[in-house]
Protein backbone atom coordinates (compact mmCIF):
# COMPACT_ATOMS: atom_id res chain seq x y z
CA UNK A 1 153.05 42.58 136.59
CA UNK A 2 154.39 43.11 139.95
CA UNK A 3 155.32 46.80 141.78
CA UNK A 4 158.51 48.03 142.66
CA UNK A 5 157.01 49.41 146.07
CA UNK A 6 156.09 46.51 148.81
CA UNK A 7 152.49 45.28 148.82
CA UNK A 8 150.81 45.98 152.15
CA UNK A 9 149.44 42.47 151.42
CA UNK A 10 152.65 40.80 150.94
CA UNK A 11 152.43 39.56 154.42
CA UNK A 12 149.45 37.34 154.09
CA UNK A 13 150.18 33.74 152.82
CA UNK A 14 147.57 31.24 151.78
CA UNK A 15 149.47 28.16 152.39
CA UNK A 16 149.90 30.10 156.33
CA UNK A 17 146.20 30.39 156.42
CA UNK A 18 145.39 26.61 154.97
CA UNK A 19 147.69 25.14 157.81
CA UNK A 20 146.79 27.66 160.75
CA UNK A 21 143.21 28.27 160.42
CA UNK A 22 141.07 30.98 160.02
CA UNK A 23 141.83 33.32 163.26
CA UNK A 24 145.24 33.90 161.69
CA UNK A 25 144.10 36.89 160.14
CA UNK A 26 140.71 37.58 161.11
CA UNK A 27 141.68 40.37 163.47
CA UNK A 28 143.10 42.64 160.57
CA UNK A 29 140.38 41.68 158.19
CA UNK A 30 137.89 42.69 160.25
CA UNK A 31 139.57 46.32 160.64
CA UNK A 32 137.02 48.94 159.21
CA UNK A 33 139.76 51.22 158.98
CA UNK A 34 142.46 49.32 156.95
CA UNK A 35 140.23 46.35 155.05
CA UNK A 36 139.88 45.37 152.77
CA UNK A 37 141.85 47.54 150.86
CA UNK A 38 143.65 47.52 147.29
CA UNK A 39 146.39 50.17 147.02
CA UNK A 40 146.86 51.86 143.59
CA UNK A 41 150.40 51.23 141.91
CA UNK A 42 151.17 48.71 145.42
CA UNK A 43 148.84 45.87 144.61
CA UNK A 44 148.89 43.97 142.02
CA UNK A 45 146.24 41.26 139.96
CA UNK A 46 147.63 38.62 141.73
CA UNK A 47 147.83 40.11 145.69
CA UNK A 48 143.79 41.08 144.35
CA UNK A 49 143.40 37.33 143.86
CA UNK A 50 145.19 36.37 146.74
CA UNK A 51 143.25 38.24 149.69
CA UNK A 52 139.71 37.41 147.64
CA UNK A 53 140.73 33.59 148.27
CA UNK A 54 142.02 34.68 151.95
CA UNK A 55 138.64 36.34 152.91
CA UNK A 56 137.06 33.72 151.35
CA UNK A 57 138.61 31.14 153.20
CA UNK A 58 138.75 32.72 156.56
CA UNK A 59 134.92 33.78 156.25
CA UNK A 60 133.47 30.43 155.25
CA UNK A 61 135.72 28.86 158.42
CA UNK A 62 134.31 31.84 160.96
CA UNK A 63 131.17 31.12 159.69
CA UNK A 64 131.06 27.22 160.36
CA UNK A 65 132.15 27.42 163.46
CA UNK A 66 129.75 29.89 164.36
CA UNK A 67 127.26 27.86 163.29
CA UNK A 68 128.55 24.98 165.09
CA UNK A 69 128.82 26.90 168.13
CA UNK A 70 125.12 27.94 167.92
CA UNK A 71 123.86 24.63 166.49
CA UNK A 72 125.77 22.91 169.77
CA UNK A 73 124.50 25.91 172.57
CA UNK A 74 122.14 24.47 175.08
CA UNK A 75 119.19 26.33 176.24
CA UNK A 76 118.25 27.02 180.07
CA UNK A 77 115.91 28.32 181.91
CA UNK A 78 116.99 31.77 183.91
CA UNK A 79 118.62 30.32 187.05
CA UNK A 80 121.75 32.18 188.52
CA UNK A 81 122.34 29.26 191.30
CA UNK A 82 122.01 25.99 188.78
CA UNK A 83 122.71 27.41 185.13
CA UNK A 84 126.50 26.56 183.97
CA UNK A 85 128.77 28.83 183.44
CA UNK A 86 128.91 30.80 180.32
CA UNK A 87 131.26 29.58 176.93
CA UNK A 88 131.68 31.94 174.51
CA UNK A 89 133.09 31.07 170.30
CA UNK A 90 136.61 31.46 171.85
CA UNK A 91 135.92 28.86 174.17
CA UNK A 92 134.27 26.70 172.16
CA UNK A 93 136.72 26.43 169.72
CA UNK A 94 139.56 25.88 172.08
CA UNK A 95 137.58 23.25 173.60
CA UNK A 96 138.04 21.37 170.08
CA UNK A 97 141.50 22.09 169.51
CA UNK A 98 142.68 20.89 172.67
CA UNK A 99 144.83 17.92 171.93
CA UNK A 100 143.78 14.65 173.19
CA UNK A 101 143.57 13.44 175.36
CA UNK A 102 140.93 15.72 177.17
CA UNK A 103 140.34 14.89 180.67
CA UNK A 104 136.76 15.51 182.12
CA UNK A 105 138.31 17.33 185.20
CA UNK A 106 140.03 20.39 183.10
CA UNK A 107 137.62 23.62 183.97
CA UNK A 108 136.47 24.97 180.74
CA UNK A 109 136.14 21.75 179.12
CA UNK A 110 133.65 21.07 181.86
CA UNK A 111 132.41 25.14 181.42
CA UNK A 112 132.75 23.63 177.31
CA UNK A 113 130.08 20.22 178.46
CA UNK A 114 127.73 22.04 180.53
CA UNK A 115 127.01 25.20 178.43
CA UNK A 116 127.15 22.85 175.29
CA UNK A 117 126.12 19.87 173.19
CA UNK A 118 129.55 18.16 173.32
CA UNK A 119 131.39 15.72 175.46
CA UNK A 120 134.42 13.47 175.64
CA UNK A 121 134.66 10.09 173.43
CA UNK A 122 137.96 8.26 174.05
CA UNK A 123 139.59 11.26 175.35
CA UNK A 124 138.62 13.37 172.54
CA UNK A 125 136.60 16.47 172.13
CA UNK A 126 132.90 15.75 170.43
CA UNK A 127 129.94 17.24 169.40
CA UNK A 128 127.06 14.86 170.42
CA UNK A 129 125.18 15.36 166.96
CA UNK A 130 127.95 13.89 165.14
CA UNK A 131 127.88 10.27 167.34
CA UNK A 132 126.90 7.95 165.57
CA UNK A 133 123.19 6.56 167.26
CA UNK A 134 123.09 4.83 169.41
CA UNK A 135 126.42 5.67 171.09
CA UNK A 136 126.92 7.71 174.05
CA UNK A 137 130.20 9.23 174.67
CA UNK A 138 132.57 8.54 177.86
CA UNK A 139 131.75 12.23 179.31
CA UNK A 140 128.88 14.52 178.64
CA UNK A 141 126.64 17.39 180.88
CA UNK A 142 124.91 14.25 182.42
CA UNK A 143 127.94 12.08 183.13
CA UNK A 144 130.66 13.88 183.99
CA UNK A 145 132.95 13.30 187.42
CA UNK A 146 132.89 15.55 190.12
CA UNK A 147 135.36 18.06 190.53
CA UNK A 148 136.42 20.12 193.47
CA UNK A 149 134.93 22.94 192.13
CA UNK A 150 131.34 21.59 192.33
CA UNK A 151 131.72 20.83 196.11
């Protein structure tokens, strides 16, 4: 059964969210205010359906890239003069979506090396847990170029 009225739901589209990723809608569905939400006599079985496999989706994606993000954090002692820069999720996850090839000399994927357990393997972004042993990629915190910045 669908409603005459429009769905304030009608705007979100799985197939959107399967090929753009999970920050797509993770700003609204993280609104106290307006979500989640099922409006009586606007929503219907299926839009119900719908945004349970949307939060699903986007959820289980947030969380694994938290996870990845805390799994791949290094730890330093406090020292304002030699500790890195900071890289926050945002970062992070940029730092794997740039598209290859990454060059050791862009800033945050060097703020991305240093404040993390990833490097640069054939001009791609990787985490250093997921090499296979043995192997040591072509940039990482304790081979990577100088830059002007670190003159």
């Amino acid at each position: 059964m669908t409603s005459k009225y429009r769905c304030p739901h009608d705007k979100f589209s799985l197939r959107q969210l399967k090929k753009r990723g999970f920050t797509l809608y993770l700003d609204e569905l993280f609104d106290k205010d307006g979500f989640p939400s099922i409006e009586p006599g606007y929503c219907t079985e299926e839009c119900k359906e719908k945004m349970k496999e949307i939060y699903r989706i986007t959820f289980e994606q947030y969380l694994e890239i938290i996870n990845k993000y805390y799994n791949d954090s290094r730890i330093f002692e406090y020292n304002l003069e030699k500790n890195p820069g900071d890289c926050d999720l945002w970062m992070y996850r940029e730092f794997f979506s740039t598209r290859p090839p990454v060059s050791p000399q862009d800033e945050y994927a060097r703020m991305a090396i240093k404040a993390m357990k990833v490097g640069i393997q054939d001009g791609k972004p990787v985490r250093l847990c997921e090499l296979p042993p043995g192997v040591q990629c072509d940039f990482d915190a304790t081979n990577l170029p100088d830059s002007e910045e670190d003159e």
